[in-house]
Every structure is written in C-alpha cells, then in structure tokens.
C-alpha atoms as a PDB file:
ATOM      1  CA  UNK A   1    -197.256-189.509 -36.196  1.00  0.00           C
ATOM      2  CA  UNK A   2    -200.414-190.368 -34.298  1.00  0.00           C
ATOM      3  CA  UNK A   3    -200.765-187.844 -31.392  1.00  0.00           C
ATOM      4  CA  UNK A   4    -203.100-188.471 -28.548  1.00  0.00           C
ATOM      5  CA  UNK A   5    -204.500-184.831 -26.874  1.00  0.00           C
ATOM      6  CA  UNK A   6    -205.933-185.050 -23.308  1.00  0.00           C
ATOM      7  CA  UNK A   7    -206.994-182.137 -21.799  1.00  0.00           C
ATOM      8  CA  UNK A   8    -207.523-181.439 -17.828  1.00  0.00           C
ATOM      9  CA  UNK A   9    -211.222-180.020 -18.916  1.00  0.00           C
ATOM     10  CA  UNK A  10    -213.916-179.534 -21.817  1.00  0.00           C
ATOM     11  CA  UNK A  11    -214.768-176.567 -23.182  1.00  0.00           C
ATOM     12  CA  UNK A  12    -216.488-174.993 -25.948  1.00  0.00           C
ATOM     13  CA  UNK A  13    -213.081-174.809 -27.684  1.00  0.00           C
ATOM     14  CA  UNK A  14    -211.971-178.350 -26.642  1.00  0.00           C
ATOM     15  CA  UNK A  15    -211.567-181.012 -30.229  1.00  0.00           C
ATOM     16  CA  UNK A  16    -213.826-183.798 -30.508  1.00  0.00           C
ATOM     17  CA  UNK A  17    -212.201-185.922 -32.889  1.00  0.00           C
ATOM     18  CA  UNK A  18    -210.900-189.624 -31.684  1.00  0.00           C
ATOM     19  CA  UNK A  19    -207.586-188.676 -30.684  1.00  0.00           C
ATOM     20  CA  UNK A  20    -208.685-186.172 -28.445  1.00  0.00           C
ATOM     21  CA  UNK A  21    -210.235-186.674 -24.731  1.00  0.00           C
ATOM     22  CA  UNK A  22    -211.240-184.490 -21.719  1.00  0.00           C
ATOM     23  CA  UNK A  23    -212.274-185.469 -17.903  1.00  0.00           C
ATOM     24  CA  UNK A  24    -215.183-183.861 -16.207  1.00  0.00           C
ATOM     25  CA  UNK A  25    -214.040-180.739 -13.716  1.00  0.00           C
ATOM     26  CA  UNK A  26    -215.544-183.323 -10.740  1.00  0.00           C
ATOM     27  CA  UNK A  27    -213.099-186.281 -12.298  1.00  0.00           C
ATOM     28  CA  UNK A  28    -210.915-188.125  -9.477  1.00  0.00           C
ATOM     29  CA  UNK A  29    -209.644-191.061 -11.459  1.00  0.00           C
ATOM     30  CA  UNK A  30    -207.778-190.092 -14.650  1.00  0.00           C
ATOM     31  CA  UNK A  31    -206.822-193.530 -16.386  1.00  0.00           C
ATOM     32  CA  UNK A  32    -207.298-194.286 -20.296  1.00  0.00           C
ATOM     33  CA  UNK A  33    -210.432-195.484 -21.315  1.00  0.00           C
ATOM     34  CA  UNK A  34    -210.438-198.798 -22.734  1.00  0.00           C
ATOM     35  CA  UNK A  35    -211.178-198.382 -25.400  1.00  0.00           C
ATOM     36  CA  UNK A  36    -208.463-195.052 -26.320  1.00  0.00           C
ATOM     37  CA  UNK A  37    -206.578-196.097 -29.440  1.00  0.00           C
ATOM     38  CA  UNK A  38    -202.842-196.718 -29.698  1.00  0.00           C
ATOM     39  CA  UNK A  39    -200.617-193.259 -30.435  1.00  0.00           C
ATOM     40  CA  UNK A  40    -196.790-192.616 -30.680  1.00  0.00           C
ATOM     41  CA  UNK A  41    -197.187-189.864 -27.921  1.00  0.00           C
ATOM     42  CA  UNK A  42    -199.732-188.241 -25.947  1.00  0.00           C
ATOM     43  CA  UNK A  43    -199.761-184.479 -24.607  1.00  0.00           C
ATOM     44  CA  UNK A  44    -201.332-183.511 -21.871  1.00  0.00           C
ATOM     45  CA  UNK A  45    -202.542-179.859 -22.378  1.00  0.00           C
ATOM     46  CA  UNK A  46    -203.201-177.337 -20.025  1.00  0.00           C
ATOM     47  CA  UNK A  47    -204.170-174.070 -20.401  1.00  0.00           C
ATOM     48  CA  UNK A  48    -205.017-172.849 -16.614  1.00  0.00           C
ATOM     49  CA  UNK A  49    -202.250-173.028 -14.147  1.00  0.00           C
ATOM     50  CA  UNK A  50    -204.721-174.114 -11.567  1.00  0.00           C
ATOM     51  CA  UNK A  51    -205.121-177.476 -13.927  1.00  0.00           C
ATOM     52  CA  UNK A  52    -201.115-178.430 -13.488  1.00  0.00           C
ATOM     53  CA  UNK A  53    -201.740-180.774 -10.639  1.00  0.00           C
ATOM     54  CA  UNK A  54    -204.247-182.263 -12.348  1.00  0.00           C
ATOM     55  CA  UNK A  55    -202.584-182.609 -15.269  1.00  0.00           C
ATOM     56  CA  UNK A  56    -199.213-184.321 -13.714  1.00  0.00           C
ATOM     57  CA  UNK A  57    -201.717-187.073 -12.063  1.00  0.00           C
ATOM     58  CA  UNK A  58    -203.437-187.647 -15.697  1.00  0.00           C
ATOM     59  CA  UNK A  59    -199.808-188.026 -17.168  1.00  0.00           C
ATOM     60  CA  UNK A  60    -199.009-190.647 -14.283  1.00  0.00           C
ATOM     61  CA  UNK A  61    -202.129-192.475 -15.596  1.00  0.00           C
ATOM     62  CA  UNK A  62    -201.418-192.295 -18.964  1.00  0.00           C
ATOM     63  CA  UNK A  63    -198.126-193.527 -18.889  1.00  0.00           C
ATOM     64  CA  UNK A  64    -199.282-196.813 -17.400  1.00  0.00           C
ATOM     65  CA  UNK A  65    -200.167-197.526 -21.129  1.00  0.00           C
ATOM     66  CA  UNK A  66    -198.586-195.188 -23.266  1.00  0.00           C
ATOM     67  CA  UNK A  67    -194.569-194.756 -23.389  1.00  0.00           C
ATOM     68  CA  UNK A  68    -194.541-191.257 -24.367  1.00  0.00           C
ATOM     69  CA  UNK A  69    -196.113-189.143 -22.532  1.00  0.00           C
ATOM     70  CA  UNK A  70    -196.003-184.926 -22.284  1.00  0.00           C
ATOM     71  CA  UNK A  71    -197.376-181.906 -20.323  1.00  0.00           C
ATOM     72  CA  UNK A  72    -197.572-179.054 -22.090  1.00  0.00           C
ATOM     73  CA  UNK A  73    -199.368-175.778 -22.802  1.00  0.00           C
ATOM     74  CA  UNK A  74    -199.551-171.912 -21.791  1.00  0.00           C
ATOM     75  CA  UNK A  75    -199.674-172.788 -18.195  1.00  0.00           C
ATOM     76  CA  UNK A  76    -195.926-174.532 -18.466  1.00  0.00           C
ATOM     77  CA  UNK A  77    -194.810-171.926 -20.154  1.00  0.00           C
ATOM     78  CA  UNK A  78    -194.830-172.795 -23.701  1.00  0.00           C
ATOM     79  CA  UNK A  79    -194.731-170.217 -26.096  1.00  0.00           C
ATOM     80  CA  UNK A  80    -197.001-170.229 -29.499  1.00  0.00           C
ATOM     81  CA  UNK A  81    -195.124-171.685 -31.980  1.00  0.00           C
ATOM     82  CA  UNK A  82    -197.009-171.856 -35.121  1.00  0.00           C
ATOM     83  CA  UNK A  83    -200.633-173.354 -35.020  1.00  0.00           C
ATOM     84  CA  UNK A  84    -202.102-176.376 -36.281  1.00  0.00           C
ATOM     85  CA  UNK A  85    -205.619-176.061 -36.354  1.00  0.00           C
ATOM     86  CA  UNK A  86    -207.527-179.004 -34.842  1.00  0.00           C
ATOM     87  CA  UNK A  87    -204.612-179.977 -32.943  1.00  0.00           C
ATOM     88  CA  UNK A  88    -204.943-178.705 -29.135  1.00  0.00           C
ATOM     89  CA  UNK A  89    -208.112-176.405 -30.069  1.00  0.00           C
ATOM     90  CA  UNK A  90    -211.406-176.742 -32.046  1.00  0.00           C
ATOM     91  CA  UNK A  91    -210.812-176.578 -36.036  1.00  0.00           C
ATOM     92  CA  UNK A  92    -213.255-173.777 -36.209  1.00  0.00           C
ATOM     93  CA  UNK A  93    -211.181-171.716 -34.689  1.00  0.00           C
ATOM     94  CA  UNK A  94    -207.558-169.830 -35.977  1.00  0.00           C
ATOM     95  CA  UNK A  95    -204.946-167.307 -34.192  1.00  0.00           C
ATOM     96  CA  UNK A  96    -204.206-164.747 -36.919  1.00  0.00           C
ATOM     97  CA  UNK A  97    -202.542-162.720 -34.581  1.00  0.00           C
ATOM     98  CA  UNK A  98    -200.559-163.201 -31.217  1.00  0.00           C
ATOM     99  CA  UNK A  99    -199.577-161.314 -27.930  1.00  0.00           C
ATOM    100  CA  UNK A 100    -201.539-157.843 -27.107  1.00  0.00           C
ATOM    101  CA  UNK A 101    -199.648-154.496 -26.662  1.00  0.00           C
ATOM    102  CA  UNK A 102    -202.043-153.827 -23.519  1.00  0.00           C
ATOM    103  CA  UNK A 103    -200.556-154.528 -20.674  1.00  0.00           C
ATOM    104  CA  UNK A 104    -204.100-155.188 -18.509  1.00  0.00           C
ATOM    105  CA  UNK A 105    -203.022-156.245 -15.036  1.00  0.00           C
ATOM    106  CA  UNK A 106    -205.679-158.608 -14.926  1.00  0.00           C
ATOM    107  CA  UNK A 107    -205.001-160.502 -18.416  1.00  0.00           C
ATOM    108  CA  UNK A 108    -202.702-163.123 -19.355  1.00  0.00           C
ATOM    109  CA  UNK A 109    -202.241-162.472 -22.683  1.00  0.00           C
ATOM    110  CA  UNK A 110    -199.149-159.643 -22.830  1.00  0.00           C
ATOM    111  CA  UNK A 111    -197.503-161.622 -20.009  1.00  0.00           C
ATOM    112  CA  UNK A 112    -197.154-165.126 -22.277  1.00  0.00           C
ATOM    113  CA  UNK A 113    -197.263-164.306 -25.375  1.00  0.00           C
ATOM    114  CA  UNK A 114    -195.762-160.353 -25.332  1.00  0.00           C
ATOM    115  CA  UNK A 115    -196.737-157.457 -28.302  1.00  0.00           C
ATOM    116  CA  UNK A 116    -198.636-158.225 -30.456  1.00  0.00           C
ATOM    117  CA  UNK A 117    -197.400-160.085 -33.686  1.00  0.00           C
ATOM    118  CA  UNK A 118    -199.369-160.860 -36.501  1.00  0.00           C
ATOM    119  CA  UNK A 119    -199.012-164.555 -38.464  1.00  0.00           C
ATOM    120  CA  UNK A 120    -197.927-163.792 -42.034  1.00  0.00           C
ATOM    121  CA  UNK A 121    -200.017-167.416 -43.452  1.00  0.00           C
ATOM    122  CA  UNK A 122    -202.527-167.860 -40.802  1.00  0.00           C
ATOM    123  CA  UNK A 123    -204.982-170.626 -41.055  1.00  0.00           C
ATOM    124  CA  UNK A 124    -208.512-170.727 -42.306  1.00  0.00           C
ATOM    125  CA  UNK A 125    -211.481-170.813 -39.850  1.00  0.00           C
ATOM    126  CA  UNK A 126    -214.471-168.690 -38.913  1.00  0.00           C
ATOM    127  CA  UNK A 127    -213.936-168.349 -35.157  1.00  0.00           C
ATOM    128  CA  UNK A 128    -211.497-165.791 -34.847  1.00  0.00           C
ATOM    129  CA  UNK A 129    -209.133-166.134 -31.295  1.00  0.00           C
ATOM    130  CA  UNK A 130    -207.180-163.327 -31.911  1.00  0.00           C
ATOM    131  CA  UNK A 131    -206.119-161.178 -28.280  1.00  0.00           C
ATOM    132  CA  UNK A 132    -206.330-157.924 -30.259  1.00  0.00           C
ATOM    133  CA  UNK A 133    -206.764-158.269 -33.655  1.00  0.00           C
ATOM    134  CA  UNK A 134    -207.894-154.363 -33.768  1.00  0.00           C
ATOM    135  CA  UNK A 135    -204.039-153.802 -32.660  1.00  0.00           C
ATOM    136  CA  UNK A 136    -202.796-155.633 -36.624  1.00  0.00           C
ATOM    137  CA  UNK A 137    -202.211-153.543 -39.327  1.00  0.00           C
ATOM    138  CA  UNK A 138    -205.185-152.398 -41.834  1.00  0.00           C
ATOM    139  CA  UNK A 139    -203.796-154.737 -44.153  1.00  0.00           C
ATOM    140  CA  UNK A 140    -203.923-157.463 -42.085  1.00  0.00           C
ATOM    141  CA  UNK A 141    -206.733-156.857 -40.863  1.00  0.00           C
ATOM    142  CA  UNK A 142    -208.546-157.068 -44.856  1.00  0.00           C
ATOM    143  CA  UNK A 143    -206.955-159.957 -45.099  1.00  0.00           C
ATOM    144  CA  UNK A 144    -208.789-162.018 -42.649  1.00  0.00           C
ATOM    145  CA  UNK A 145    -212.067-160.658 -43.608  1.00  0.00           C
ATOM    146  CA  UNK A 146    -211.182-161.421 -46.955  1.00  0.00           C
ATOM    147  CA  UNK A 147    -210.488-165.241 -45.477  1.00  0.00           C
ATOM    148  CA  UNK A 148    -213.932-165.020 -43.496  1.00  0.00           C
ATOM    149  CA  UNK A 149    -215.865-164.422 -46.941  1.00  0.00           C
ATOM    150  CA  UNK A 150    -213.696-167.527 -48.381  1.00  0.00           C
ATOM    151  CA  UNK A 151    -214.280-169.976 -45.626  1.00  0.00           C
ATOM    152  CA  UNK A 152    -217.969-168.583 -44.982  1.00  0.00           C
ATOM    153  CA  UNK A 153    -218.592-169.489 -48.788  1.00  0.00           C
ATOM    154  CA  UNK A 154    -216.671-172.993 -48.843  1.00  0.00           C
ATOM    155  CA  UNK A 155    -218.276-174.236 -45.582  1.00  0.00           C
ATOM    156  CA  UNK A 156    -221.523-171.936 -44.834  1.00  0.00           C
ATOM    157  CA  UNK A 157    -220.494-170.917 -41.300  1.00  0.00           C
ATOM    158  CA  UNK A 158    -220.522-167.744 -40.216  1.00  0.00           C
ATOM    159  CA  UNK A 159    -218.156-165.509 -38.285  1.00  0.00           C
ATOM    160  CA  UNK A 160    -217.317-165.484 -34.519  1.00  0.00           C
ATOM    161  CA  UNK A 161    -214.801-162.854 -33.178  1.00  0.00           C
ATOM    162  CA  UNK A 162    -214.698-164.914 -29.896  1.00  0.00           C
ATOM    163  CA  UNK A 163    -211.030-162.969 -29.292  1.00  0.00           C
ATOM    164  CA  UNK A 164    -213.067-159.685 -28.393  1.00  0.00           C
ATOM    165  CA  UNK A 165    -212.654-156.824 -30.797  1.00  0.00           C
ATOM    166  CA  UNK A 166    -211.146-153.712 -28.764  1.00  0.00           C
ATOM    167  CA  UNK A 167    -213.610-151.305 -28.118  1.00  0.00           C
ATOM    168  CA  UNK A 168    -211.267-148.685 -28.196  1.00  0.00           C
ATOM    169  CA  UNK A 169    -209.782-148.624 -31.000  1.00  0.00           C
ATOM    170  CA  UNK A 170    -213.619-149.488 -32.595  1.00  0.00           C
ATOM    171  CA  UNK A 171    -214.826-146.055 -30.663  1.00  0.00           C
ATOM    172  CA  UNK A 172    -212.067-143.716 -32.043  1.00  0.00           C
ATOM    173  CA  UNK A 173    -209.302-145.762 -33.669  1.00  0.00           C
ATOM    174  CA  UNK A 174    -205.790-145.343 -32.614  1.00  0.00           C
ATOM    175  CA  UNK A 175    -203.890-142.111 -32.541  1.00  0.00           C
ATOM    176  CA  UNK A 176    -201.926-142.891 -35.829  1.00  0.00           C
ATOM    177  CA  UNK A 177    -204.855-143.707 -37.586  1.00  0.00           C
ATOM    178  CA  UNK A 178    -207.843-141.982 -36.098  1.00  0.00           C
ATOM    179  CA  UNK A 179    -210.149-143.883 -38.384  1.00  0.00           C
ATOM    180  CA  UNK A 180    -208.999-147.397 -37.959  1.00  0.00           C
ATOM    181  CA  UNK A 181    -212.147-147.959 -36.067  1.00  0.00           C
ATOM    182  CA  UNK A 182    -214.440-146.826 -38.544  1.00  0.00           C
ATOM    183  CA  UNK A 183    -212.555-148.684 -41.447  1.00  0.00           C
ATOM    184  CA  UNK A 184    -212.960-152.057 -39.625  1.00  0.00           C
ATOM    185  CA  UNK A 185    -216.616-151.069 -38.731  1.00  0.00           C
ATOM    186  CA  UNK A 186    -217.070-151.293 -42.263  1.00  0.00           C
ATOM    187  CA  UNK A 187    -215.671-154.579 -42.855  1.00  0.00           C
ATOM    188  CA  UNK A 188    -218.125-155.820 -39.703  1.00  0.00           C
ATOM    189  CA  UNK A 189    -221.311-154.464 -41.509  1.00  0.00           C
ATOM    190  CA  UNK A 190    -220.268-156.371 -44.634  1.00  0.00           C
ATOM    191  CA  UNK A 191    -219.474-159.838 -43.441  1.00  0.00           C
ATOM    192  CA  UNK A 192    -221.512-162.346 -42.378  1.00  0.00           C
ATOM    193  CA  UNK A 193    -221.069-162.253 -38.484  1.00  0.00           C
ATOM    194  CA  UNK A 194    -222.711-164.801 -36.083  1.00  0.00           C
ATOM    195  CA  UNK A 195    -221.169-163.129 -32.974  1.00  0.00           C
ATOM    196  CA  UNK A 196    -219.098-160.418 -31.742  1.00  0.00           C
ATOM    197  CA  UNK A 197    -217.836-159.881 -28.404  1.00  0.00           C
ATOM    198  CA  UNK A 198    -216.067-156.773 -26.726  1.00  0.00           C
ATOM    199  CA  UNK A 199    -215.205-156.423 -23.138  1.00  0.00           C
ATOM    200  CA  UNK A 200    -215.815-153.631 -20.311  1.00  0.00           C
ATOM    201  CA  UNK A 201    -213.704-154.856 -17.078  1.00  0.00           C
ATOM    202  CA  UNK A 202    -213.359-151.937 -15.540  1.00  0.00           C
ATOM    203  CA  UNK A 203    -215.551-149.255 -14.462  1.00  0.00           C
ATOM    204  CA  UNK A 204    -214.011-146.492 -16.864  1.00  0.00           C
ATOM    205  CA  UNK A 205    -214.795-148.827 -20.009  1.00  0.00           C
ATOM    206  CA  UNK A 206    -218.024-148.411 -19.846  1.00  0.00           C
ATOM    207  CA  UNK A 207    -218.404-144.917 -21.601  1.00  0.00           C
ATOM    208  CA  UNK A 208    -215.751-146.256 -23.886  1.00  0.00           C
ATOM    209  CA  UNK A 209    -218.517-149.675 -25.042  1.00  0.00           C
ATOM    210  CA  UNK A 210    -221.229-147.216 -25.202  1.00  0.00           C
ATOM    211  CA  UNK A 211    -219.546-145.100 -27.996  1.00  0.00           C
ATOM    212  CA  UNK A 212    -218.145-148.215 -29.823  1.00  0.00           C
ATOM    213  CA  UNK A 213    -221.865-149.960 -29.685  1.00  0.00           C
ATOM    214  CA  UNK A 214    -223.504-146.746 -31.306  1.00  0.00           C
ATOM    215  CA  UNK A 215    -221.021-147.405 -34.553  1.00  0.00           C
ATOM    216  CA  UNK A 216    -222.312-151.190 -34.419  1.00  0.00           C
ATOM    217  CA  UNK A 217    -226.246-150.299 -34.241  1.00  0.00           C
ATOM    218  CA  UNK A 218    -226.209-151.255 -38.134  1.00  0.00           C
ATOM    219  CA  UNK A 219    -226.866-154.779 -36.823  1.00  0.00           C
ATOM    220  CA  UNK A 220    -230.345-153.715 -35.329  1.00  0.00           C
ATOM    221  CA  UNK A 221    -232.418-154.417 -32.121  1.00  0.00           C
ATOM    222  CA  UNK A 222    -233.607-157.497 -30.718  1.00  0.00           C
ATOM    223  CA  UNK A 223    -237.020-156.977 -28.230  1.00  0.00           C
ATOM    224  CA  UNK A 224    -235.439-156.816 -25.772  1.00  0.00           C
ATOM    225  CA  UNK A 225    -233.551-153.750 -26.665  1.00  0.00           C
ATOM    226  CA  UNK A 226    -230.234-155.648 -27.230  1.00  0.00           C
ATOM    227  CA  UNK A 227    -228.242-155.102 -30.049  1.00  0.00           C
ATOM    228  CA  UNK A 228    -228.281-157.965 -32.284  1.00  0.00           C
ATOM    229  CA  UNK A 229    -224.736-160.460 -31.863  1.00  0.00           C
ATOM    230  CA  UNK A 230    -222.906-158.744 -29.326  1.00  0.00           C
ATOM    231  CA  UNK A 231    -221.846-159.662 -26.508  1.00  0.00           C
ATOM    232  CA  UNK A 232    -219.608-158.054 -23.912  1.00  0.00           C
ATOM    233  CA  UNK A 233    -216.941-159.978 -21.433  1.00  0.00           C
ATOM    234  CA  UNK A 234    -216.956-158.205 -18.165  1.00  0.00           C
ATOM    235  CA  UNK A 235    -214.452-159.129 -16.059  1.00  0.00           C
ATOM    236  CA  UNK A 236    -216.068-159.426 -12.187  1.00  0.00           C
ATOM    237  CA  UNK A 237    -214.036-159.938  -8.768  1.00  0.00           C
ATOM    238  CA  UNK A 238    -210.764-157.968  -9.735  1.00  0.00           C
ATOM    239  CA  UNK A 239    -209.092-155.630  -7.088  1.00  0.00           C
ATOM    240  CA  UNK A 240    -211.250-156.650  -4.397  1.00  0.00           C
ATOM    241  CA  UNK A 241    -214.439-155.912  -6.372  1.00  0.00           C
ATOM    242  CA  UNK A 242    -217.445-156.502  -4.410  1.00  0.00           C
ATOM    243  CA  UNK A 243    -221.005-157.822  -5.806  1.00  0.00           C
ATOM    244  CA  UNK A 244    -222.976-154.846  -5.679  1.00  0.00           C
ATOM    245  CA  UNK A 245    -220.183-153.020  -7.396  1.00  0.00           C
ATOM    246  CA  UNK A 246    -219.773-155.593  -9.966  1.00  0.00           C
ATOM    247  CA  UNK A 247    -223.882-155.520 -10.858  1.00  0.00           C
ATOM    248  CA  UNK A 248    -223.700-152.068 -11.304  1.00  0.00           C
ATOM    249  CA  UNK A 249    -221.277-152.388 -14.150  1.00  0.00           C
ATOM    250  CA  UNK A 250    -222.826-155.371 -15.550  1.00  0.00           C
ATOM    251  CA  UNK A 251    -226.305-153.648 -15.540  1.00  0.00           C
ATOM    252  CA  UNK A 252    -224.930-150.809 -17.568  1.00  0.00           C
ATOM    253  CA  UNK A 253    -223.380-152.473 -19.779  1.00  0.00           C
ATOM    254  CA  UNK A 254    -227.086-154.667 -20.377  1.00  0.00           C
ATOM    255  CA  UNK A 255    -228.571-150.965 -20.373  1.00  0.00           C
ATOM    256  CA  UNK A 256    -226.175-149.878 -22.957  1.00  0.00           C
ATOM    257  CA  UNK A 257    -227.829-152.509 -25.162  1.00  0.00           C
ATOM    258  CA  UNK A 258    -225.211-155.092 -25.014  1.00  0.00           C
ATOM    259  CA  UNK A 259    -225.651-158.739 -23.407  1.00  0.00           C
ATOM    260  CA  UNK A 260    -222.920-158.796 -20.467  1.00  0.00           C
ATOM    261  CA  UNK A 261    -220.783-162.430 -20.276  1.00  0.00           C
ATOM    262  CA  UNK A 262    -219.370-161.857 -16.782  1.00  0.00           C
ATOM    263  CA  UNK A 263    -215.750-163.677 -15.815  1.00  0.00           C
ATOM    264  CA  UNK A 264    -215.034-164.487 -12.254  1.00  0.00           C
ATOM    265  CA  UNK A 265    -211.060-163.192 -11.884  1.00  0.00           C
ATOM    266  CA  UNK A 266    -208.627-165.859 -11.384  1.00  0.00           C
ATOM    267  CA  UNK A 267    -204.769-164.850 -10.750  1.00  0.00           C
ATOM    268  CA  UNK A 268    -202.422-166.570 -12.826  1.00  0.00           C
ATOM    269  CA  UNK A 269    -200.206-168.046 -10.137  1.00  0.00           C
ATOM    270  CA  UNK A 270    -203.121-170.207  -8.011  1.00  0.00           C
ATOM    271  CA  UNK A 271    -206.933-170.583  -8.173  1.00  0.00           C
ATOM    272  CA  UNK A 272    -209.476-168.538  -6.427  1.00  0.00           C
ATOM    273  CA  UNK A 273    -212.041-170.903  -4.997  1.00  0.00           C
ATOM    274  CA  UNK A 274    -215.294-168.384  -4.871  1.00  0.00           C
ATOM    275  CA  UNK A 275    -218.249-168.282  -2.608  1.00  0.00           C
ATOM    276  CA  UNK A 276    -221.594-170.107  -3.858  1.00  0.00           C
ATOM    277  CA  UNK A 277    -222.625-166.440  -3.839  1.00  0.00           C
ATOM    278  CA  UNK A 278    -220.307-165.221  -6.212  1.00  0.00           C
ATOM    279  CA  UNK A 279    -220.475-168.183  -8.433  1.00  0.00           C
ATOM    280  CA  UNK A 280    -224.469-168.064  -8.176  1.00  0.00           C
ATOM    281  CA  UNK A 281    -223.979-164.309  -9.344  1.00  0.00           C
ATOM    282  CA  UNK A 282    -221.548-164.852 -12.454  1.00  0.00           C
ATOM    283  CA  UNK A 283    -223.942-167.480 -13.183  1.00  0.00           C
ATOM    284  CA  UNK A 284    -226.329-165.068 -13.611  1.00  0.00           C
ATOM    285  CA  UNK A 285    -224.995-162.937 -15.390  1.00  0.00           C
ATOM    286  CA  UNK A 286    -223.737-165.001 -18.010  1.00  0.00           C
ATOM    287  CA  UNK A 287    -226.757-166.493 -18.952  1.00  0.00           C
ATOM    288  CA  UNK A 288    -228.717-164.759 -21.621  1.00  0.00           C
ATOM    289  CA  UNK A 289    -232.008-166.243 -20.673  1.00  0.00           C
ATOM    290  CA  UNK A 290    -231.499-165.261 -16.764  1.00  0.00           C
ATOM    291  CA  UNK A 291    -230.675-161.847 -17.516  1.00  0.00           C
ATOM    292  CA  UNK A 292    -233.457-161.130 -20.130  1.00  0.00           C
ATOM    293  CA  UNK A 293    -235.966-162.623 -17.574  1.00  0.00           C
ATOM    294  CA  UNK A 294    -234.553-160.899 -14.785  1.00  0.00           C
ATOM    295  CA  UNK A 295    -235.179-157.400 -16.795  1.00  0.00           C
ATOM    296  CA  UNK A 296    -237.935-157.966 -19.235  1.00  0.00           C
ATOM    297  CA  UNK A 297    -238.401-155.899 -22.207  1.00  0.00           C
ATOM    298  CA  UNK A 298    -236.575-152.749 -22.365  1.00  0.00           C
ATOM    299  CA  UNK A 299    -238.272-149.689 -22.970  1.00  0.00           C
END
C-alpha cells in the first residue's frame, strides 16, 4: 500500500523521501502540489495540538484529489502502536522504549504514552528517541548499545541520544541499583557518540547536571570550556517564569560546561503565542554560535 505522509510542519525529524511532504509554519494555502504522486491513502500527522486546525484544513485540501484521507498522531490521541521507521519520522531515528515513569507537569510524555515500557524487537537506527531510556532495564539498556555498535559499523553514523539521557539516574543511579548510572556511563565512554543531550528545567536540576557532567568529562573540553557533545534542554517560560530568572539558569548550566538548548513552554491543550522578546531570548539561547560569542572563552 502506497501511503502519502503530510505533516503540518518540518523539522529536523520530519522524512524526506517522495511520499512524504511538509508546509512552511507561514503556509496559508495547503493544496497538493502538482506534481504529488498517486497513493491509496494519505495521513495527515500531527504531533502538536496547536497544529490540529491546521491539519483539518490540509485534509480538506487533500481530499480534493485523494479519496482517502486521515488525521492522525499524538495530538488526536493516538497511542504508539509499534513503529515503522521512516514512516511518520526520519529513518535515523528508533523508539526503543516508550512512556516515562516521571510524571513532570510540564512534559507530555507520561500523559500519552504512560510508564515506561520497553520494545522487546526495536528497530535499528543511531538517533535514539527514547523519553527515558535510563528508566529500561540494564539489559535493555546493553542491548541498544550493542545495536549502536552494529548500525554504527554497517552505515558509519554515529550515535545521537536526542531522547535526553536522565541526569539523575546518570548522577547516582536509581535506588535499586545505585550504580545504574555509572554502568551506563561506561557504555557512553565506549561508543561512538555524536551527541548527547540531558535536560535541567527547573531550578533544583541544576546541582543534579553538574554532578552527572563530572562522570561525562571523559569526553574532554572544547575552548571554550564546554564539554565536548553535550548538550542540555532547558525548559524556559514554565510557571510564570520570567526572563531574568530563566538566564540565570541557562547561564549556569553554560557555566557548568554544558551548551544550554532552551524550549519556550507550550501547554498541551492550546498554543502560547510569545512576545518577540521571549522568542528573541530562546533564540539566543539555543544557538551555539550566539551563546559562545556572547561569553567568549571560558577561563
């Protein structure tokens, strides 16, 4: 079955094969291209509930041409069901894992997908998507590295733990296994890892990145002080968060040695149109070159 994928908006994660097409965020007019090929169906995917709108007036324009045509995705309400890689996400990229047993009132995750639950016969990939995938099992967790050193020799990419590794558990493991984050801190320093990202939204996380960076050091320095390959979501805007607030905990987390990615908060039940100030300031500070301009070389 030929399946056509349109999604309300590209992203770094969005396919590019010919099946699958994406509007610009400034798009009015959502009709076919000309030149889109024929399908048995098309699904309309959306992942942000502040793209259903949008995607119910791309599905009236598709179905001008096409007779079968769906909207779907976490937004709706559909749970995971399996995962085809390539299909509604880059082929790069695999779930090994699903849900989170955090229950973050700012994150999606626990609310969609629930506890965690690990995928017995995952795909292949090298960009790992995973909510938690600290939170599987030990064995579990050897078994994707194991896949990572497969893949990483078949295709000569390197790893991405895009999914955020819990600094937590990488700081002092979990209370059932005190060493957990130790054990996968080994596995880190013998892959082959392109990037790893961890997260500090709140101000109490800090501390908690700080002692989960000094097990990661093994990756060295960059001039700028930075450890090498990690990166650090930070989560801006939440609970009425202001801006200076907000820079404070993005500067210590750039002090700590660790390049910030900051995340303007959006609710999941409508979207938060920010002030140019605010967006001018995420902007910022998501921007690698910006912020190692705006600081120089650290001492």
């Amino acid at each position: 079955m030929r399946i056509i994928r349109v999604f309300p908006r590209r992203t770094k994660l969005t396919p590019t094969d010919n099946l699958a097409f994406a509007y610009d965020p400034k798009a009015k007019y959502f009709h076919p291209p000309f030149d889109a090929p024929q399908a048995d169906e098309v699904h309309i995917s959306v992942t942000f509930t502040w793209d259903i709108e949008r995607a119910q007036k791309i599905a009236d324009a598709w179905r001008a041409r096409y007779n079968i045509v769906k909207v779907g995705g976490p937004a709706i309400g559909d749970k995971p069901n399996g995962f085809t890689p390539g299909m509604y996400i880059n082929d790069r990229v695999t779930f090994t894992t699903r849900g989170c047993n955090n229950r973050c009132p700012w994150c999606l995750a626990w609310k969609r997908e629930g506890k965690l639950q690990e995928i017995e016969n995952f795909p292949d990939g090298c960009i790992i998507q995973d909510n938690n995938l600290c939170q599987a099992s030990m064995e579990h967790i050897e078994r994707v590295f194991e896949m990572l050193a497969r893949y990483r020799k078949r295709t000569r990419r390197f790893a991405v733990f895009s999914g955020g590794l819990d600094a937590r558990i990488i700081a002092s493991g979990t209370k059932d296994d005190p060493l957990k984050g130790d054990r996968i801190v080994e596995l880190l320093r013998k892959a082959d890892v392109k990037q790893l990202f961890l997260a500090a939204d709140s101000k109490n996380s800090v501390n908690v990145l700080k002692d989960a960076l000094s097990k990661l050091e093994f990756f060295g320095r960059c001039n700028y002080g930075l450890i090498k390959k990690i990166y650090c979501y930070t989560l801006i805007g939440f609970d009425r968060e202001t801006i200076p607030q907000a820079e404070e905990r993005l500067e210590a987390v750039y002090q700590a040695g660790c390049l910030p990615f900051s995340q303007l908060y959006q609710p999941d039940d409508h979207y938060i149109e920010w002030s140019k100030e605010w967006k001018r300031f995420a902007r910022t500070w998501s921007r690698p070159a910006a912020m190692k301009s705006m600081h120089g070389k650290l001492s």
